[in-house]
C-alpha atoms as a PDB file:
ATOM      1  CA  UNK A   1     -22.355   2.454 -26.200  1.00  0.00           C
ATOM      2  CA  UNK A   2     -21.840   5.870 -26.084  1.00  0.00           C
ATOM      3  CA  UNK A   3     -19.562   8.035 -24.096  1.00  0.00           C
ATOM      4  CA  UNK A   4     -21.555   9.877 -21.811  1.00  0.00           C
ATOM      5  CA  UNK A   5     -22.557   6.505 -20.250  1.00  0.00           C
ATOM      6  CA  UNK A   6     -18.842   4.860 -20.487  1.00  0.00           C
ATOM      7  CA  UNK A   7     -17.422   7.940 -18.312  1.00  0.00           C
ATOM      8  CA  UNK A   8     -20.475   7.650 -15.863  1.00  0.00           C
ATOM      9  CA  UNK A   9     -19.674   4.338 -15.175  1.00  0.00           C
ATOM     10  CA  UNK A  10     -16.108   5.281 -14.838  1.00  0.00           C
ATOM     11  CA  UNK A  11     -17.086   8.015 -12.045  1.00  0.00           C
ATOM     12  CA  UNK A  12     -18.888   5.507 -10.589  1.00  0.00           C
ATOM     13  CA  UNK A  13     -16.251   3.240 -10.085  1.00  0.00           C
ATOM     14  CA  UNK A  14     -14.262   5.901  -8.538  1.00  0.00           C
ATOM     15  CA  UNK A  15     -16.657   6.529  -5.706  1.00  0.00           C
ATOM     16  CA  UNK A  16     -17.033   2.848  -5.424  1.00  0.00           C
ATOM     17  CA  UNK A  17     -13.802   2.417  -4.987  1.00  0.00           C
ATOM     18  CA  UNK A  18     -13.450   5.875  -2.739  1.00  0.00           C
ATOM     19  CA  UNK A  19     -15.672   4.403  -0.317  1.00  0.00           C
ATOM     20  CA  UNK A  20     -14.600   1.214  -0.005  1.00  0.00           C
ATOM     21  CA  UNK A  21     -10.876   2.853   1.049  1.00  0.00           C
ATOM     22  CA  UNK A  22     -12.487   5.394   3.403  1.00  0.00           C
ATOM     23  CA  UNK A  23     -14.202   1.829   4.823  1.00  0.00           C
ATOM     24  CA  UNK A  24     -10.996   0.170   4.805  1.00  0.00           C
ATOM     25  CA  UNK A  25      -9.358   3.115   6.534  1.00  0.00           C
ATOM     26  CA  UNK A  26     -11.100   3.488   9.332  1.00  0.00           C
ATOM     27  CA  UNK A  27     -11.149  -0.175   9.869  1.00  0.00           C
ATOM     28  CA  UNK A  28      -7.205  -0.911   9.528  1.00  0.00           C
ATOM     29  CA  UNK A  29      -5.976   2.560  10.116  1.00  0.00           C
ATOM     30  CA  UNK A  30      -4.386   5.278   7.742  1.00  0.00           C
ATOM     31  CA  UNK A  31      -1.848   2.569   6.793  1.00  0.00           C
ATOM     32  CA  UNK A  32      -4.246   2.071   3.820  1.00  0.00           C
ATOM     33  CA  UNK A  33      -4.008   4.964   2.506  1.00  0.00           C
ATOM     34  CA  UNK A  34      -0.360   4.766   2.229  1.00  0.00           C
ATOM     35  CA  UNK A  35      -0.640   1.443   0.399  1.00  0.00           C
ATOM     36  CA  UNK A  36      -3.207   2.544  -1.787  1.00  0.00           C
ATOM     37  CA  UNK A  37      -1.649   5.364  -2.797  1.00  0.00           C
ATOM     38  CA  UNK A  38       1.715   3.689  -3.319  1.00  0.00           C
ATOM     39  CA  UNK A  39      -0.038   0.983  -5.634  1.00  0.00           C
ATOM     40  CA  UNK A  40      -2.100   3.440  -7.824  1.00  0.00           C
ATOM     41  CA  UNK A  41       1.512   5.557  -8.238  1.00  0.00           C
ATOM     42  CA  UNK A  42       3.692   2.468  -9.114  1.00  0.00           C
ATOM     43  CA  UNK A  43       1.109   1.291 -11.593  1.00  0.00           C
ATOM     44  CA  UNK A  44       0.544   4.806 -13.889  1.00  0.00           C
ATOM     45  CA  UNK A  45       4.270   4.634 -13.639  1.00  0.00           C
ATOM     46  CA  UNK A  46       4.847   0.867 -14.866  1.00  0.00           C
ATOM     47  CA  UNK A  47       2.073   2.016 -17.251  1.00  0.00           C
ATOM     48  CA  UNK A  48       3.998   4.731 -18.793  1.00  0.00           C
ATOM     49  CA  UNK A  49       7.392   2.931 -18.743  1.00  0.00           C
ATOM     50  CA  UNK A  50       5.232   0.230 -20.531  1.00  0.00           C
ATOM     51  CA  UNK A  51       3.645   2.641 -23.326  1.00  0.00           C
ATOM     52  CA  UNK A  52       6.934   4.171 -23.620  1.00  0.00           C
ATOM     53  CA  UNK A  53       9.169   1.005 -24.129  1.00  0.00           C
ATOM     54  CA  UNK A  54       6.377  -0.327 -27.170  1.00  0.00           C
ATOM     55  CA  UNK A  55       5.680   3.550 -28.614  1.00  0.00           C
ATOM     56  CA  UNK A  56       2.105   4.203 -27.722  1.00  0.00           C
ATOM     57  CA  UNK A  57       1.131   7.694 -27.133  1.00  0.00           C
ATOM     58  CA  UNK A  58      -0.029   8.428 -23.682  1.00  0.00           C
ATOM     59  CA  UNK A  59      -3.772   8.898 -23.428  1.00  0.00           C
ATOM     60  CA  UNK A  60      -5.987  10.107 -20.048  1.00  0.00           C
ATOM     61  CA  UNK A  61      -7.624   6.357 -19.992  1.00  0.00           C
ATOM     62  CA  UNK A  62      -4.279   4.836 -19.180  1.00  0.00           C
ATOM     63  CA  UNK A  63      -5.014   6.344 -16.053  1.00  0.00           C
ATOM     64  CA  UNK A  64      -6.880   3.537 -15.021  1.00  0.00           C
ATOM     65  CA  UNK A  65      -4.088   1.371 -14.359  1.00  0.00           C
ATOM     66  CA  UNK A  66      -3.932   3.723 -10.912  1.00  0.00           C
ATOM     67  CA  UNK A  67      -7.596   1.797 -10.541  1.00  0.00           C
ATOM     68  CA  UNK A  68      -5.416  -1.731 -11.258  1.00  0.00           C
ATOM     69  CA  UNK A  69      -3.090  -0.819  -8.540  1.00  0.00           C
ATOM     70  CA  UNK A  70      -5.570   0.188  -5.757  1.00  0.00           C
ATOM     71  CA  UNK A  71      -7.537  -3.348  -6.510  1.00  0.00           C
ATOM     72  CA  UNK A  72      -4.751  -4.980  -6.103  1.00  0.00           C
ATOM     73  CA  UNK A  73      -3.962  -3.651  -2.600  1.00  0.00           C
ATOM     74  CA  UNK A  74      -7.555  -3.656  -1.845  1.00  0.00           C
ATOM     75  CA  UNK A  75      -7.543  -7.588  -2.268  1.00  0.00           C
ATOM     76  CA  UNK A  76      -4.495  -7.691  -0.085  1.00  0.00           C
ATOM     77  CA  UNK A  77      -4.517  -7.935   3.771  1.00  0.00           C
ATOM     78  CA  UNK A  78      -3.888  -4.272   5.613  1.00  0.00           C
ATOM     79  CA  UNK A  79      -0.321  -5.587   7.128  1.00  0.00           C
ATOM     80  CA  UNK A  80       1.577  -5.968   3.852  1.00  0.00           C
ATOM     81  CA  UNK A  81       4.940  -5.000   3.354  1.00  0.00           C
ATOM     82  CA  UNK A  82       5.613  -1.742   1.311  1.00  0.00           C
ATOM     83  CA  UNK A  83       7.687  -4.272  -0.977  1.00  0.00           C
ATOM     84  CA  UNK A  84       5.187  -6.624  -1.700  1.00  0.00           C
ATOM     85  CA  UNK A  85       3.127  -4.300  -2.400  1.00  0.00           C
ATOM     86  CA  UNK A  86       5.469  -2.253  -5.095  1.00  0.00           C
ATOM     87  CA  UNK A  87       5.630  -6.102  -7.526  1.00  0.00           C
ATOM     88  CA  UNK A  88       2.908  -6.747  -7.182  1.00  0.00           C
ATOM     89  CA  UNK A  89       1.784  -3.691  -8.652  1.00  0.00           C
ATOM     90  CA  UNK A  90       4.125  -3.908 -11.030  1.00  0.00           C
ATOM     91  CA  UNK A  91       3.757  -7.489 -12.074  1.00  0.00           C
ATOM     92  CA  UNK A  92       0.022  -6.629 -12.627  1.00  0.00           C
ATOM     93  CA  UNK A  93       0.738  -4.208 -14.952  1.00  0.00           C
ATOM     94  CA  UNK A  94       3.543  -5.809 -16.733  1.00  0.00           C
ATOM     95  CA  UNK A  95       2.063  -9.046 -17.188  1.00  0.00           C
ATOM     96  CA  UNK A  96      -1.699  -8.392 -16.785  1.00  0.00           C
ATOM     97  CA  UNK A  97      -2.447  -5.523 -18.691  1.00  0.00           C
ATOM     98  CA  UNK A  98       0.303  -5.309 -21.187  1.00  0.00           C
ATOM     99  CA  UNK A  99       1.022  -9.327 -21.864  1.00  0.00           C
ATOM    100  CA  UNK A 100      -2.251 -10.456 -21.788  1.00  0.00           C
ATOM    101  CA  UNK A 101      -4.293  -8.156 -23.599  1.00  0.00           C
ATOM    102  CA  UNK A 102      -4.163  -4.642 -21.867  1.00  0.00           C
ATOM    103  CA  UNK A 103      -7.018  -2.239 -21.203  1.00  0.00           C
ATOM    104  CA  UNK A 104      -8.680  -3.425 -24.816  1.00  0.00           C
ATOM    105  CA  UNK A 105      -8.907  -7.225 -24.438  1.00  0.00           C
ATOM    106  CA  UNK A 106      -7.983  -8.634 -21.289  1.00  0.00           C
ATOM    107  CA  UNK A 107      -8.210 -11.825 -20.905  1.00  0.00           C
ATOM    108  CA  UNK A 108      -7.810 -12.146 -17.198  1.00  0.00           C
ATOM    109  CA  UNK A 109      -7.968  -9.303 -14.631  1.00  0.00           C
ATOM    110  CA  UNK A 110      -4.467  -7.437 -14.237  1.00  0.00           C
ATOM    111  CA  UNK A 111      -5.542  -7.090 -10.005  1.00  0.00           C
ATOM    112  CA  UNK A 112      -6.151 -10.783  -9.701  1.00  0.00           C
ATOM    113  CA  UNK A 113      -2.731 -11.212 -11.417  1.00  0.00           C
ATOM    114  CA  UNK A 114      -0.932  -8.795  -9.285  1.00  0.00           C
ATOM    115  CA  UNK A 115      -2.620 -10.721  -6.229  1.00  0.00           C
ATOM    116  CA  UNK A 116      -1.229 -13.970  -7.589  1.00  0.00           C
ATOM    117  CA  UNK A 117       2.023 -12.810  -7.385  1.00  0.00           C
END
């Protein structure tokens, strides 16, 4: 696969994802923007703390754990606590992307983990 088409699907995800927040936003209020962007913050973060801790260099596609995050709220109902939100973000990371195979080889979804939590 080459590149060109990998980033177009990435770009497409984004907008995906834009829209579905816009959606969600005007349904529940601005509230989901808050949590959304609280999510996609605490999980670059936990993803940097993570790289950091086991000596990987930071690259722009660990950027994507932002993506992680926002699922993760985006699977939650709009009246969650700020808290909840905030583990769960950073369980997702911690266990789903770096435990279980990261952004390489996961071998279950880091969102669906964070929502298990």
């Amino acid at each position: 696969m080459n590149q060109k088409s990998k980033t177009s699907r990435e770009i497409d995800r984004a907008w995906t994802l834009l829209a579905l927040i816009c959606v969600a936003a005007f349904s529940y209020g601005t509230r989901v923007w808050l949590l959304c962007g609280i999510a996609a913050a605490v999980s670059v973060l936990t993803e940097l703390v993570c790289l950091y801790l086991r000596r990987i260099p930071f690259r722009l596609h660990h950027l994507d754990a932002g993506v992680c995050g926002i699922i993760t709220v985006m699977l939650m109902p709009p009246t969650v606590s700020y808290s909840l939100v905030i583990m769960s973000a950073i369980f997702a990371i911690i266990i789903g992307r770096q435990m279980f195979g990261g952004r390489e080889n996961p071998v279950i979804p880091a969102a669906a983990v964070g929502y298990c939590f």
